[in-house]
N, C-alpha and C. Protein backbone atom coordinates (compact mmCIF):
# COMPACT_ATOMS: atom_id res chain seq x y z
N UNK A 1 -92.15 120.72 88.50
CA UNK A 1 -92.34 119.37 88.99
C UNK A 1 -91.04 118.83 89.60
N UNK A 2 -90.31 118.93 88.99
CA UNK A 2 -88.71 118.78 89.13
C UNK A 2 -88.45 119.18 90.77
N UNK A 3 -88.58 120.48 92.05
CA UNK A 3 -88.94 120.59 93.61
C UNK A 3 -89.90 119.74 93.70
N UNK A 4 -90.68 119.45 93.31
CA UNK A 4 -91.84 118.45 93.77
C UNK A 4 -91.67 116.95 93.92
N UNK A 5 -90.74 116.61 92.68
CA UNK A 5 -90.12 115.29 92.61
C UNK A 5 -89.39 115.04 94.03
N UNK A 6 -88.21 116.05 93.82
CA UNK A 6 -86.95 116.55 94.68
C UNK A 6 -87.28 116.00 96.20
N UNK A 7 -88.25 117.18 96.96
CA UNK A 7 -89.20 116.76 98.17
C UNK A 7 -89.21 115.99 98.54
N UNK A 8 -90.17 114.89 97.65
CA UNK A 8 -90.76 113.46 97.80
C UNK A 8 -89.65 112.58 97.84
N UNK A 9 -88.91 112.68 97.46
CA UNK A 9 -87.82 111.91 97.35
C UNK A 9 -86.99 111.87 98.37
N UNK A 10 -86.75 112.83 98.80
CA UNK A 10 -86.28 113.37 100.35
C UNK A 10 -87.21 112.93 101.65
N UNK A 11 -88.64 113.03 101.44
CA UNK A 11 -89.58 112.58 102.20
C UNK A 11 -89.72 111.23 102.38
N UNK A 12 -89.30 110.57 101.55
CA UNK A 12 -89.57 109.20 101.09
C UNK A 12 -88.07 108.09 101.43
N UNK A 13 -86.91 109.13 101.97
CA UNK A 13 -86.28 108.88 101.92
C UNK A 13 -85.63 108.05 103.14
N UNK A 14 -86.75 108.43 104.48
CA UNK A 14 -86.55 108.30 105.90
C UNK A 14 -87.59 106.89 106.10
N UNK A 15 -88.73 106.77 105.58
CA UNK A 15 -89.14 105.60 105.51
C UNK A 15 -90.40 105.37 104.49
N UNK A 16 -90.81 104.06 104.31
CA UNK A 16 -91.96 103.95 103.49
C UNK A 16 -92.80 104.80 103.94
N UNK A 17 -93.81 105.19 102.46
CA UNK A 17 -94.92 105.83 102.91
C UNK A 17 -96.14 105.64 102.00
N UNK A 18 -97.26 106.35 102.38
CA UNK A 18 -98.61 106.21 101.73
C UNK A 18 -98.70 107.44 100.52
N UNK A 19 -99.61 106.90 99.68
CA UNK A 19 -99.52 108.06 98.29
C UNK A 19 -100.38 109.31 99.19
N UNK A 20 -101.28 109.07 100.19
CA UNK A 20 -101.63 109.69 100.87
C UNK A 20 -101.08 110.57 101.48
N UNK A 21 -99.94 110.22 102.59
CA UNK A 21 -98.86 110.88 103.09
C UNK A 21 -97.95 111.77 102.20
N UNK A 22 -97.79 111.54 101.27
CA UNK A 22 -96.76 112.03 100.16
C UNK A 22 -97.56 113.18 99.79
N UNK A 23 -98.55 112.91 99.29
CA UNK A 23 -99.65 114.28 98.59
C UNK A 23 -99.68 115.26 99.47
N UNK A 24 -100.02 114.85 100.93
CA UNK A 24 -101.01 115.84 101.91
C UNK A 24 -98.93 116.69 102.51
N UNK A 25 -98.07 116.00 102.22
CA UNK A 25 -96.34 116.59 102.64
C UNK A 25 -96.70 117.75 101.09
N UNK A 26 -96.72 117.03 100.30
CA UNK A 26 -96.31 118.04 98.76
C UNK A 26 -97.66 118.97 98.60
N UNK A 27 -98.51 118.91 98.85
CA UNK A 27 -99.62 119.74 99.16
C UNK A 27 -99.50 121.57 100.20
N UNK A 28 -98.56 120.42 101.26
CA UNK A 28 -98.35 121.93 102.56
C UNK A 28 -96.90 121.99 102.24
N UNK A 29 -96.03 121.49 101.18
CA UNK A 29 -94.75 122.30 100.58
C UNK A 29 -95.38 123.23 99.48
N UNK A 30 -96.30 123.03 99.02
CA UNK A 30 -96.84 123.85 97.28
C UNK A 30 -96.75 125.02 97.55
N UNK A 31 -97.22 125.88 98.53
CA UNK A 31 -97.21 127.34 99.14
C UNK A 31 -95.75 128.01 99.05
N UNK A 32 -94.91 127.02 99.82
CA UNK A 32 -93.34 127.69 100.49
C UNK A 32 -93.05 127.74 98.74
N UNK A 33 -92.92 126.92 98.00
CA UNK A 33 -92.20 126.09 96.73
C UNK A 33 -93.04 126.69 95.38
N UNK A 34 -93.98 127.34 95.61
CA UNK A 34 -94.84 127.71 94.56
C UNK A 34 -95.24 126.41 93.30
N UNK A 35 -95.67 125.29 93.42
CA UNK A 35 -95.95 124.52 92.79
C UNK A 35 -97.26 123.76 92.73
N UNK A 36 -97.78 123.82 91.27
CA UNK A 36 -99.05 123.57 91.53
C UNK A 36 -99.55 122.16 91.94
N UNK A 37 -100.83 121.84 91.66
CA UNK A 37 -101.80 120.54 92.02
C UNK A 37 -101.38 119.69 90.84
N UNK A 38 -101.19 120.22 89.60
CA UNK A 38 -100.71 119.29 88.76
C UNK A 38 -99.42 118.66 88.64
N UNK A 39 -98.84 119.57 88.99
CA UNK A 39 -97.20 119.14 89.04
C UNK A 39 -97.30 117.91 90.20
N UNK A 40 -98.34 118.05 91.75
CA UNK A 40 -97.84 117.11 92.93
C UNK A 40 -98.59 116.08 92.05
N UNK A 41 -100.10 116.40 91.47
CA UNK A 41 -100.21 114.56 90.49
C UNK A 41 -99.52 114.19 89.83
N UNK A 42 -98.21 115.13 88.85
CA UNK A 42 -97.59 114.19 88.06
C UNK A 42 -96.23 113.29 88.59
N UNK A 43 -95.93 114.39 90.10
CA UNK A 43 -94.93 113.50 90.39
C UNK A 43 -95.16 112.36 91.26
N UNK A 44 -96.52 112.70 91.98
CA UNK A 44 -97.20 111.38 92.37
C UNK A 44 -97.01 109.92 91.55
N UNK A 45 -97.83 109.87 90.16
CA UNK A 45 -97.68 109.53 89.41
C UNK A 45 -96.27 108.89 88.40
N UNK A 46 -95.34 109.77 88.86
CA UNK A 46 -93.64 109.60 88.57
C UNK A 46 -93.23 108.37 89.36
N UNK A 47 -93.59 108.80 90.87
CA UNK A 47 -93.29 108.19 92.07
C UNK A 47 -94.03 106.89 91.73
N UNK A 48 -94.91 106.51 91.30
CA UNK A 48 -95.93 105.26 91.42
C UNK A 48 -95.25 104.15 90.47
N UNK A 49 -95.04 104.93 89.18
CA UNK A 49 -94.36 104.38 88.03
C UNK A 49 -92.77 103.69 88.75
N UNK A 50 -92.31 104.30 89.10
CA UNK A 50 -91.15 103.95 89.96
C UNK A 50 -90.93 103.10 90.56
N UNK A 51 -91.79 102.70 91.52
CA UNK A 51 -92.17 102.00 92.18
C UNK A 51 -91.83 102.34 93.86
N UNK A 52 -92.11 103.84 94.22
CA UNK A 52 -91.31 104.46 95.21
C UNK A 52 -92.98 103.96 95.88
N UNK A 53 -93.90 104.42 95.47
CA UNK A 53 -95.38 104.69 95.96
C UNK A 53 -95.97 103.32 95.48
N UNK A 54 -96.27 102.41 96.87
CA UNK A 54 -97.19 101.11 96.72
C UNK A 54 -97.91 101.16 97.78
N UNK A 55 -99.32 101.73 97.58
CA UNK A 55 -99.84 101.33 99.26
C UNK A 55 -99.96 99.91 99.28
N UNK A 56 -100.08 98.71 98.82
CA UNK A 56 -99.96 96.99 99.17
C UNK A 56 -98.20 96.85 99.89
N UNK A 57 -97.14 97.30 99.24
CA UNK A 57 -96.10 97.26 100.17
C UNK A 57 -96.21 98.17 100.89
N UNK A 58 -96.88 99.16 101.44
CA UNK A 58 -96.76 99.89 102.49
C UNK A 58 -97.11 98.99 103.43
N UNK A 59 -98.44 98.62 103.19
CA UNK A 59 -99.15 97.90 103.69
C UNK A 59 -98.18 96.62 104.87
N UNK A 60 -97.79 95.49 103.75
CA UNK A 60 -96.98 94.43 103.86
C UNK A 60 -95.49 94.66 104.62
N UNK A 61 -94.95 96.18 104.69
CA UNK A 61 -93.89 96.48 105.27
C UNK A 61 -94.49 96.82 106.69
N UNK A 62 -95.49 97.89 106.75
CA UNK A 62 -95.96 98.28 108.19
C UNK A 62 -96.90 96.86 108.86
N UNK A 63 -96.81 96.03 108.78
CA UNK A 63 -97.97 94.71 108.88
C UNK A 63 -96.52 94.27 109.61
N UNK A 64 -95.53 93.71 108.89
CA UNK A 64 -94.56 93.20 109.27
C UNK A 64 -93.45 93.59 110.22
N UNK A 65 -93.40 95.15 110.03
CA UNK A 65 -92.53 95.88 111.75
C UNK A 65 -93.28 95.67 112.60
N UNK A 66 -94.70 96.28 112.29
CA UNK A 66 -95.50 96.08 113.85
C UNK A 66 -95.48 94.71 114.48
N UNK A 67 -95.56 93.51 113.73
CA UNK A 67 -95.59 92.38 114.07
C UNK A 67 -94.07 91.87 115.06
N UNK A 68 -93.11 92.40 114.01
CA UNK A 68 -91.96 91.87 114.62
C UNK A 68 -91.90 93.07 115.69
N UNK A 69 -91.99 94.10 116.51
CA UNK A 69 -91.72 95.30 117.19
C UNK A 69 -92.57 95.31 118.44
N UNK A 70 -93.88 95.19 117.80
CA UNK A 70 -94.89 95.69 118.76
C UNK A 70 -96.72 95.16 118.09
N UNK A 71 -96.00 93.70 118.77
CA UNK A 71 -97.34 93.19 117.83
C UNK A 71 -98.41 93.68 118.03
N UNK A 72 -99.80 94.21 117.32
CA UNK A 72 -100.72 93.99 117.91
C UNK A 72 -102.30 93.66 116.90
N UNK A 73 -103.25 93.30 117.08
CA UNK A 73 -104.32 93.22 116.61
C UNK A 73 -104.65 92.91 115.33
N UNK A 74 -105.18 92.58 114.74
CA UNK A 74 -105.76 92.69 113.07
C UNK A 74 -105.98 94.03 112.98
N UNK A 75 -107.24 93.99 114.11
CA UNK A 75 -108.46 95.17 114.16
C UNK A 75 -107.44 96.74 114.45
N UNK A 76 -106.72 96.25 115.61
CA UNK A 76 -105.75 97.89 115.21
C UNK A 76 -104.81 98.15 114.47
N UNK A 77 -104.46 96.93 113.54
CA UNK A 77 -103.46 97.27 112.69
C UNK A 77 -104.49 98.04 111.24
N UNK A 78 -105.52 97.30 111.30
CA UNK A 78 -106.40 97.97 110.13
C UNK A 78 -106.82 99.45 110.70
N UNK A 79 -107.14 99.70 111.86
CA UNK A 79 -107.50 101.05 112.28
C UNK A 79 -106.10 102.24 111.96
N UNK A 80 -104.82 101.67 112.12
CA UNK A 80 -103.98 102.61 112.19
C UNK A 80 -103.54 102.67 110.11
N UNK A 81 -103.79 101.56 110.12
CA UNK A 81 -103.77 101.88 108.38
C UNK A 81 -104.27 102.98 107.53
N UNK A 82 -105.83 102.71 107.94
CA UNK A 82 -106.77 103.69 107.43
C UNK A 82 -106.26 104.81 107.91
N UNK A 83 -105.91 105.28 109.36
CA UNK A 83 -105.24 106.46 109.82
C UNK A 83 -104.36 107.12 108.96
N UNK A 84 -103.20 106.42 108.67
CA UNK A 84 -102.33 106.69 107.71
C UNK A 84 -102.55 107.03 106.28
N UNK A 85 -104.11 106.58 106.03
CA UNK A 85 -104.48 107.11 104.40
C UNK A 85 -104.22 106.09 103.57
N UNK A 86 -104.32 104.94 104.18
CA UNK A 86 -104.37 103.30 103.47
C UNK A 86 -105.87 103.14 102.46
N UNK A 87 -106.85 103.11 101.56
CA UNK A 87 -107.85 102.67 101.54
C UNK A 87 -108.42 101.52 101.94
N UNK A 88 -109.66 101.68 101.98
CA UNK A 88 -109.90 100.38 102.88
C UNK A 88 -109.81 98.92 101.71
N UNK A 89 -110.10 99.31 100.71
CA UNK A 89 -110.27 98.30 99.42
C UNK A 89 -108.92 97.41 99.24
N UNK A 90 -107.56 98.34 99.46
CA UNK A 90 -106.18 98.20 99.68
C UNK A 90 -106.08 97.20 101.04
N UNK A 91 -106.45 97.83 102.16
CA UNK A 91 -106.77 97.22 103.35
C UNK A 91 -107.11 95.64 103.81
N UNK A 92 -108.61 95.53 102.94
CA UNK A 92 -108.88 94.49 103.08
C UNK A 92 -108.39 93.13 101.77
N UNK A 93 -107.99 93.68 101.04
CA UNK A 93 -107.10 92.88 100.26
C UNK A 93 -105.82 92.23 100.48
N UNK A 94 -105.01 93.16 101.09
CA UNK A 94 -104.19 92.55 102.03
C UNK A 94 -104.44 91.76 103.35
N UNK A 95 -105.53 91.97 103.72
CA UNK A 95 -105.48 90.73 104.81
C UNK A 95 -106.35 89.82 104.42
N UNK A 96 -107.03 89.44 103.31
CA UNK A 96 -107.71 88.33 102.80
C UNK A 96 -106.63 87.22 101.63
N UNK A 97 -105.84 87.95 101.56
CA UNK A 97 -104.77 87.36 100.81
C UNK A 97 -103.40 86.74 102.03
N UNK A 98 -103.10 87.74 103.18
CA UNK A 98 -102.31 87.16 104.04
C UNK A 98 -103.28 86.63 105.65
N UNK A 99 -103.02 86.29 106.25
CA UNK A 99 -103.44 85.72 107.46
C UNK A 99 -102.57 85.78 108.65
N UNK A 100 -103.18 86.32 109.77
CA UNK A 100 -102.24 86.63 110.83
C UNK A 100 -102.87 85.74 111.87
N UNK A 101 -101.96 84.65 112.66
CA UNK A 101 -102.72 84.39 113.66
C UNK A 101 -102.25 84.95 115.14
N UNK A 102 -103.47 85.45 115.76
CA UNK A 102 -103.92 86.19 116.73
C UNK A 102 -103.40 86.23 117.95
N UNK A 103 -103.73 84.85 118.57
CA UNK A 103 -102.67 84.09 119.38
C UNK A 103 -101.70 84.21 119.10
N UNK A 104 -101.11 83.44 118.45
CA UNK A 104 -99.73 83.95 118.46
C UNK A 104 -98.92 85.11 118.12
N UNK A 105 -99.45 86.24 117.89
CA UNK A 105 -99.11 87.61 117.92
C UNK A 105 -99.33 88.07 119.58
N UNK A 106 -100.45 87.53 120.30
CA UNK A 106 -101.01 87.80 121.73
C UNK A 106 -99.67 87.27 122.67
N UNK A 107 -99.59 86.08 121.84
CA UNK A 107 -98.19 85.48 123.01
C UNK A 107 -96.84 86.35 122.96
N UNK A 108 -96.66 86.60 121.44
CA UNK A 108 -95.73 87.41 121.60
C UNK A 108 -95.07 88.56 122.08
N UNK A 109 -96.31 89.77 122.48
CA UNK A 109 -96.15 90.61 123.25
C UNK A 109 -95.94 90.55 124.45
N UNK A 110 -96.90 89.46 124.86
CA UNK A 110 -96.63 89.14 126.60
C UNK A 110 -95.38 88.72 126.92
N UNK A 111 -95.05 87.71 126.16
CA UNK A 111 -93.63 87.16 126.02
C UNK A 111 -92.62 88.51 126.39
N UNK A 112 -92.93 89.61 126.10
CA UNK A 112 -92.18 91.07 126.03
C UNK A 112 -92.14 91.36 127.27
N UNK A 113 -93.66 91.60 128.02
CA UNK A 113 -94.01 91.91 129.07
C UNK A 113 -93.80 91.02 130.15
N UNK A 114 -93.67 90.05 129.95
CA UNK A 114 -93.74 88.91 131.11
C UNK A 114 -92.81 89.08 131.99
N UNK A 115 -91.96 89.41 131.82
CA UNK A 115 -90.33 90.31 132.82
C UNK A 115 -90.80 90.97 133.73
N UNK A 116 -91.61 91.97 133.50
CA UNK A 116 -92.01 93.02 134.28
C UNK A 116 -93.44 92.57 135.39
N UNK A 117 -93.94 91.35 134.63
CA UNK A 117 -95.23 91.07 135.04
C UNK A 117 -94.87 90.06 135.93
N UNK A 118 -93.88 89.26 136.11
CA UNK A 118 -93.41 88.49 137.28
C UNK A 118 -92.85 89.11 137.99
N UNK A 119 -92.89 90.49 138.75
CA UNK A 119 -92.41 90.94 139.93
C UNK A 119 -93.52 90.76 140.49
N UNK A 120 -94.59 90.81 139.96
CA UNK A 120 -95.86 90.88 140.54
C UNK A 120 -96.29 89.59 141.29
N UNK A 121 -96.22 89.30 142.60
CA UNK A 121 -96.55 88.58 143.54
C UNK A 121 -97.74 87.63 143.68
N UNK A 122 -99.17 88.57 143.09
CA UNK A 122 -100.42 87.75 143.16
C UNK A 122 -100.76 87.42 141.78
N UNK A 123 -100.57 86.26 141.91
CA UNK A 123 -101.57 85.20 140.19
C UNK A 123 -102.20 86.09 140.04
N UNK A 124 -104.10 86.36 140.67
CA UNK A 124 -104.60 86.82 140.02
C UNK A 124 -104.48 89.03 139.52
N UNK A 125 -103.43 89.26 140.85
CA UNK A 125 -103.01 90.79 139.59
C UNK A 125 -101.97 90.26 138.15
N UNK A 126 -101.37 89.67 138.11
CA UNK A 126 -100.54 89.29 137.13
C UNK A 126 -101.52 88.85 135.93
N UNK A 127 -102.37 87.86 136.11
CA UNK A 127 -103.65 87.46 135.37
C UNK A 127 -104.07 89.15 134.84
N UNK A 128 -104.32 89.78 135.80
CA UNK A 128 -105.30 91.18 134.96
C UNK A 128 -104.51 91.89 134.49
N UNK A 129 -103.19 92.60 134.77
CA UNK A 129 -102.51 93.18 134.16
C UNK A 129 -102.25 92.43 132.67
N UNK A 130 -102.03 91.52 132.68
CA UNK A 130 -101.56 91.26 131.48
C UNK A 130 -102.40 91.11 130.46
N UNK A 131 -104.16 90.44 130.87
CA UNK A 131 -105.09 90.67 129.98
C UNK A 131 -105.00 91.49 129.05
N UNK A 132 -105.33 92.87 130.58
CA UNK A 132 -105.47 94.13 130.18
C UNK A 132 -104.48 94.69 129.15
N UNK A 133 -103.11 94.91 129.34
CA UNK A 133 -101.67 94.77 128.20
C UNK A 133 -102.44 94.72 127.18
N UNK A 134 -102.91 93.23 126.79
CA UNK A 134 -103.36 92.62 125.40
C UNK A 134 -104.60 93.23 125.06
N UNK A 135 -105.49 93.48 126.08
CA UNK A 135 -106.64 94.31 125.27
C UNK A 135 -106.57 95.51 125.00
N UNK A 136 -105.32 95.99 125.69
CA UNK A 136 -104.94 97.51 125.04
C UNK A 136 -104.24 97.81 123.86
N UNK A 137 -103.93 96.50 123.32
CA UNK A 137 -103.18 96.13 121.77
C UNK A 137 -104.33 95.92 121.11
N UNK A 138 -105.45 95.93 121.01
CA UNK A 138 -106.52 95.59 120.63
C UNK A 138 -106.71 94.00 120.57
N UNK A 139 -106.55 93.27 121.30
CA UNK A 139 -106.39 91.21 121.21
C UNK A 139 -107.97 91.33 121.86
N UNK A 140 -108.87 90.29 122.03
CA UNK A 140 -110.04 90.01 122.45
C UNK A 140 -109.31 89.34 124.24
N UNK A 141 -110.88 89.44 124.50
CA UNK A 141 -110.31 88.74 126.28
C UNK A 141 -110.19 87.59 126.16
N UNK A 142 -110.85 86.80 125.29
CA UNK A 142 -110.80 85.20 124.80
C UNK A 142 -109.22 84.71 124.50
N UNK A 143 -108.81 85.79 123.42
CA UNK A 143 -107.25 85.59 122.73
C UNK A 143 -106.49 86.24 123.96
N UNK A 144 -106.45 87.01 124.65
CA UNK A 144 -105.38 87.05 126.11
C UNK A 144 -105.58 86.21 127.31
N UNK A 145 -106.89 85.71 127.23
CA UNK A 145 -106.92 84.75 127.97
C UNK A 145 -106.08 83.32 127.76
N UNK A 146 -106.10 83.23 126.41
CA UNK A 146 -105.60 81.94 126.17
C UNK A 146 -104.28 81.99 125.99
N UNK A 147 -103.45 83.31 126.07
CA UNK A 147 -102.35 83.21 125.48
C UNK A 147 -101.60 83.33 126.68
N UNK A 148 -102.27 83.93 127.34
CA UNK A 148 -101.87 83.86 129.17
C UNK A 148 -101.49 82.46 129.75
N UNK A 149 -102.80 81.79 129.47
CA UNK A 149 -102.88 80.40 129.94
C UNK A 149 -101.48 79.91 129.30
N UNK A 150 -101.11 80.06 127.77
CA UNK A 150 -100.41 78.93 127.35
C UNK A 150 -98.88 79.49 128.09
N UNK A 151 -98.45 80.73 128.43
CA UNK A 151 -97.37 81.20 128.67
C UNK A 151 -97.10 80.50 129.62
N UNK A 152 -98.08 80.71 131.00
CA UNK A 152 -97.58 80.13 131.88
C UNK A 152 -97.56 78.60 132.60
N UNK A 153 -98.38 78.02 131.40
CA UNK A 153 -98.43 76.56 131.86
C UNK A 153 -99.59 76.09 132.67
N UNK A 154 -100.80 77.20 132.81
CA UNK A 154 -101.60 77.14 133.92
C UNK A 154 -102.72 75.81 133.33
């Protein structure tokens, strides 16, 4: 258990992660390392006690870079969660307990983009590009519509 600990700890060491992520790393080390399924539950388990392994602060840490970095969506921040091996029970607990508003995550990206989007000459390409931006963050056309509107004063 003791390589298995070792690993994780090393793995864990570059950034937060999911008990998910950790298992499925100590899972495809067990072969090279000769260590069994019990040893990766107990150091799972080591790790949890610790407090190295929280999927709710995974959660609350990756919620909060994406926001400040590269805002985007409820709906794709919950899609890339589950990706990562978040449960959904975990998932939706955290966002019924915190609240993100939409708009203003929508403004904030554009706010990013808006540099690049004023070379652009015609209102209405500037209007679609930038929609588009926001619906490719997963935002609704309603919420880039409006966040458009408020940027530019229209």
């Amino acid at each position: 258990m003791e390589k298995a600990l070792s690993l994780a700890y090393r793995y864990l060491s570059f950034r937060p992660r999911t008990v998910i992520e950790v298992e499925k790393y100590l899972q495809k080390k067990a072969l090279k390392y000769l260590f069994t399924a019990g040893e990766i539950a107990a150091a799972l388990e080591l790790l949890k006690d610790q407090g190295y392994l929280n999927d709710l602060e995974f959660i609350k840490s990756f919620v909060n870079s994406r926001n400040l970095l590269k805002p985007k969506s409820k709906r794709v921040l919950k899609m890339e969660l589950k990706g990562l091996g978040v449960s959904q029970m975990n998932i939706d607990t955290y966002f019924s307990e915190n609240s993100t508003d939409e708009g203003e995550l929508a403004q904030k990206a554009l706010r990013k983009k808006m540099k690049s989007l004023s070379l652009i000459p015609d209102e209405k390409k500037r209007f679609i590009k930038a929609v588009s931006f926001l619906q490719r963050r997963g935002f609704s056309y309603d919420v880039a519509k409006k966040a458009y509107l408020q940027l530019t004063n229209i």
